[in-house]
Protein backbone atom coordinates (compact mmCIF):
# COMPACT_ATOMS: atom_id res chain seq x y z
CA UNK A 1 56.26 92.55 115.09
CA UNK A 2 56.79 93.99 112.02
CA UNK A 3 58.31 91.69 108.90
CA UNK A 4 61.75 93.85 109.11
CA UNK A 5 61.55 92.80 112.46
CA UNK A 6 61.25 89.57 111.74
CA UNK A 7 63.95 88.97 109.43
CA UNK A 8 66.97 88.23 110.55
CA UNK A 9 70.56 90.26 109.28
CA UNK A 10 72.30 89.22 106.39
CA UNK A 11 75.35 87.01 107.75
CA UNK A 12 78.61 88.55 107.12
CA UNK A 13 80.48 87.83 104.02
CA UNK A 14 83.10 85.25 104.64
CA UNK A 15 86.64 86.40 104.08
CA UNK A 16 88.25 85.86 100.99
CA UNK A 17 91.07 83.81 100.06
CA UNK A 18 92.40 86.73 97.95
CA UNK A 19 93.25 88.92 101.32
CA UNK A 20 95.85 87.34 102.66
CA UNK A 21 98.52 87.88 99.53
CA UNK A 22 97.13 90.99 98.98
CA UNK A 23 97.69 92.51 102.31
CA UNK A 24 101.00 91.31 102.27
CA UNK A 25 102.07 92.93 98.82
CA UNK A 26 100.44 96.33 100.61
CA UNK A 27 102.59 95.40 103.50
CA UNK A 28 105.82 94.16 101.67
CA UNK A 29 105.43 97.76 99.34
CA UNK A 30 104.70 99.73 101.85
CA UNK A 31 107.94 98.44 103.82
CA UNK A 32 110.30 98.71 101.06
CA UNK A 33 108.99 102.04 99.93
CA UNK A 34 109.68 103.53 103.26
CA UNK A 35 113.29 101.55 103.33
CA UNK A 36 113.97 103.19 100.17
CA UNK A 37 112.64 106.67 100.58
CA UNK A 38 114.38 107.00 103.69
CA UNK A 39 117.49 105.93 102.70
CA UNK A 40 117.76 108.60 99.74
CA UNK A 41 115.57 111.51 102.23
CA UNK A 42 117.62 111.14 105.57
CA UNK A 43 120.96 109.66 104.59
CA UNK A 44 123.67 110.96 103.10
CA UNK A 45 125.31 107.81 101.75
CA UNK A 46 125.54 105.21 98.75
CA UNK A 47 121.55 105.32 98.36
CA UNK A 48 121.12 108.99 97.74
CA UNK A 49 123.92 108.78 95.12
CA UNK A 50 123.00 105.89 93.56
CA UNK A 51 119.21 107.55 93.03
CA UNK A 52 120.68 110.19 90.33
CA UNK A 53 118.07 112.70 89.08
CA UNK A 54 115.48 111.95 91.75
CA UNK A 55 112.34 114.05 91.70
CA UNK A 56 112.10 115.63 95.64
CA UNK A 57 108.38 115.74 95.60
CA UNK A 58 107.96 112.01 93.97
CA UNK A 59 110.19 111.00 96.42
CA UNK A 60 108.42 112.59 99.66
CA UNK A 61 105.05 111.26 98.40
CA UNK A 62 105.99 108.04 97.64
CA UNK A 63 107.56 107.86 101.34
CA UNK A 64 104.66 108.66 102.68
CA UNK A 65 102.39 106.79 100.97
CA UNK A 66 104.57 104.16 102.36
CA UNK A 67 103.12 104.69 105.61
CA UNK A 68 99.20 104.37 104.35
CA UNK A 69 100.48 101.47 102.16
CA UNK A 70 101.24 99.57 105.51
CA UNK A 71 97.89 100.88 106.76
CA UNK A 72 96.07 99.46 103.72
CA UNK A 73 98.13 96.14 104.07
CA UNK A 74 96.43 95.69 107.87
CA UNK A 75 93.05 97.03 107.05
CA UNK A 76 93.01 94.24 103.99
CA UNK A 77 93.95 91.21 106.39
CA UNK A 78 91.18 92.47 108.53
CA UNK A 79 88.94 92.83 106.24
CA UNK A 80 87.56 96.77 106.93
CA UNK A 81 84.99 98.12 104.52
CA UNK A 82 87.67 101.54 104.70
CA UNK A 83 90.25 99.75 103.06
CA UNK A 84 88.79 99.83 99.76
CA UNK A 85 88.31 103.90 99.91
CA UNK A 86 91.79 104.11 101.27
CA UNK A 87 93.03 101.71 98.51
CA UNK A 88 91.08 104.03 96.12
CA UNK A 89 92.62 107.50 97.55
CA UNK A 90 95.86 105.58 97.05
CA UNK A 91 95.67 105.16 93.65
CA UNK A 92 94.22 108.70 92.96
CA UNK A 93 96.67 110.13 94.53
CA UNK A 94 99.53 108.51 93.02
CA UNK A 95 98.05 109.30 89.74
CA UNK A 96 98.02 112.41 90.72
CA UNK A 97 101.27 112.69 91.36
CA UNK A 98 102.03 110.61 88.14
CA UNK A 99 100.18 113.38 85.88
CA UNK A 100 102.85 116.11 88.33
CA UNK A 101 106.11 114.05 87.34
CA UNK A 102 104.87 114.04 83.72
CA UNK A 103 104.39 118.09 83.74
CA UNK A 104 107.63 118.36 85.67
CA UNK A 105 109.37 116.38 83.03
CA UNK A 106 107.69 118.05 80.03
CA UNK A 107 108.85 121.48 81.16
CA UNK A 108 112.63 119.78 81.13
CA UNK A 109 112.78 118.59 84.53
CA UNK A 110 115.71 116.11 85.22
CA UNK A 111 114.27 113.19 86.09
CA UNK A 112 115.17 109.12 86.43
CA UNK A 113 113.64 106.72 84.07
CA UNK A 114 113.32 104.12 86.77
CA UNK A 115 111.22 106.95 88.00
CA UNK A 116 108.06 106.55 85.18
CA UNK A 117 108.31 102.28 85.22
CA UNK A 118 108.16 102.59 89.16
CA UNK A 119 105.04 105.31 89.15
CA UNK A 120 103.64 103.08 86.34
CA UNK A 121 103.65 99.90 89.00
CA UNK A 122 102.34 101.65 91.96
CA UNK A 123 99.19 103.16 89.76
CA UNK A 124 98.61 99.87 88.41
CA UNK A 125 99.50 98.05 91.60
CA UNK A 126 96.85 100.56 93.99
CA UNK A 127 94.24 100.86 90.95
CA UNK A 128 93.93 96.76 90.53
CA UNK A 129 93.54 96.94 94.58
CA UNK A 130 90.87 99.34 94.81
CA UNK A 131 88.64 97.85 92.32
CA UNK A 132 89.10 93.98 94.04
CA UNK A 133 88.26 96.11 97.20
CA UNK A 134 85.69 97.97 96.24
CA UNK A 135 83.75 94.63 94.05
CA UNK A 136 84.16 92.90 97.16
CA UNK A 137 83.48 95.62 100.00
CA UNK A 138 80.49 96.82 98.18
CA UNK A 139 79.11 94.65 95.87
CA UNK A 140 76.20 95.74 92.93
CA UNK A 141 72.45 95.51 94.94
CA UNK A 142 70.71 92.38 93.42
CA UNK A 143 67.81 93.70 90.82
């Protein structure tokens, strides 16, 4: 037998605390993104008039992220390894889209200024959540 062999696994790391409120601010976003999206993509009512200058493409991405939000919120409470990287393509992506609404509004695009603070939360909301994932999905090898 050889010593590999003979050494046993590394227990799993215990669960942190930490997961729990986190998953359900992924969860809680997610669900009042897609509320809110919806309301200004698919109805015609007080919601779509009371979002002014939207931005159609912030609007469709930020629905849909919605969706991966929620998907983020259960992988978190069950602790997945993917979560982080799907935490981390969040926040790239909303950057992303971030650095698009700035262009768009640069080149004189209408645009609402609730627009920018709510880009600037999600960024720093999905950013903060991909590095807690990723320190505690992958932690630095011991030296």
């Amino acid at each position: 037998m050889s010593t590999a062999e003979m050494t046993s696994p590394e227990p799993p790391k215990p669960r942190p605390r930490w997961r729990i409120p986190v998953a359900i601010v992924a969860l809680l976003f997610g669900a009042a993104t897609i509320k809110s999206g919806g309301s200004v993509l698919f109805i015609d009512g007080p919601d779509r008039v009371a979002a002014g200058d939207y931005v159609p493409f912030v609007l469709w991405f930020n629905f849909l992220a919605g969706f991966f939000y929620i998907a983020a919120g259960i992988g978190i409470f069950m602790w997945k390894s993917c979560v982080a990287k799907l935490a981390a393509l969040i926040a790239s992506l909303s950057i992303a889209v971030f650095i698009a609404l700035g262009v768009h509004i640069l080149m004189g695009g209408a645009f609402e200024m609730r627009t920018v603070y709510a880009m600037t939360l999600r960024c720093f909301v999905w950013l903060t959540f991909a590095f807690l994932l990723m320190r505690a999905t992958h932690p630095e090898p011991a030296t």
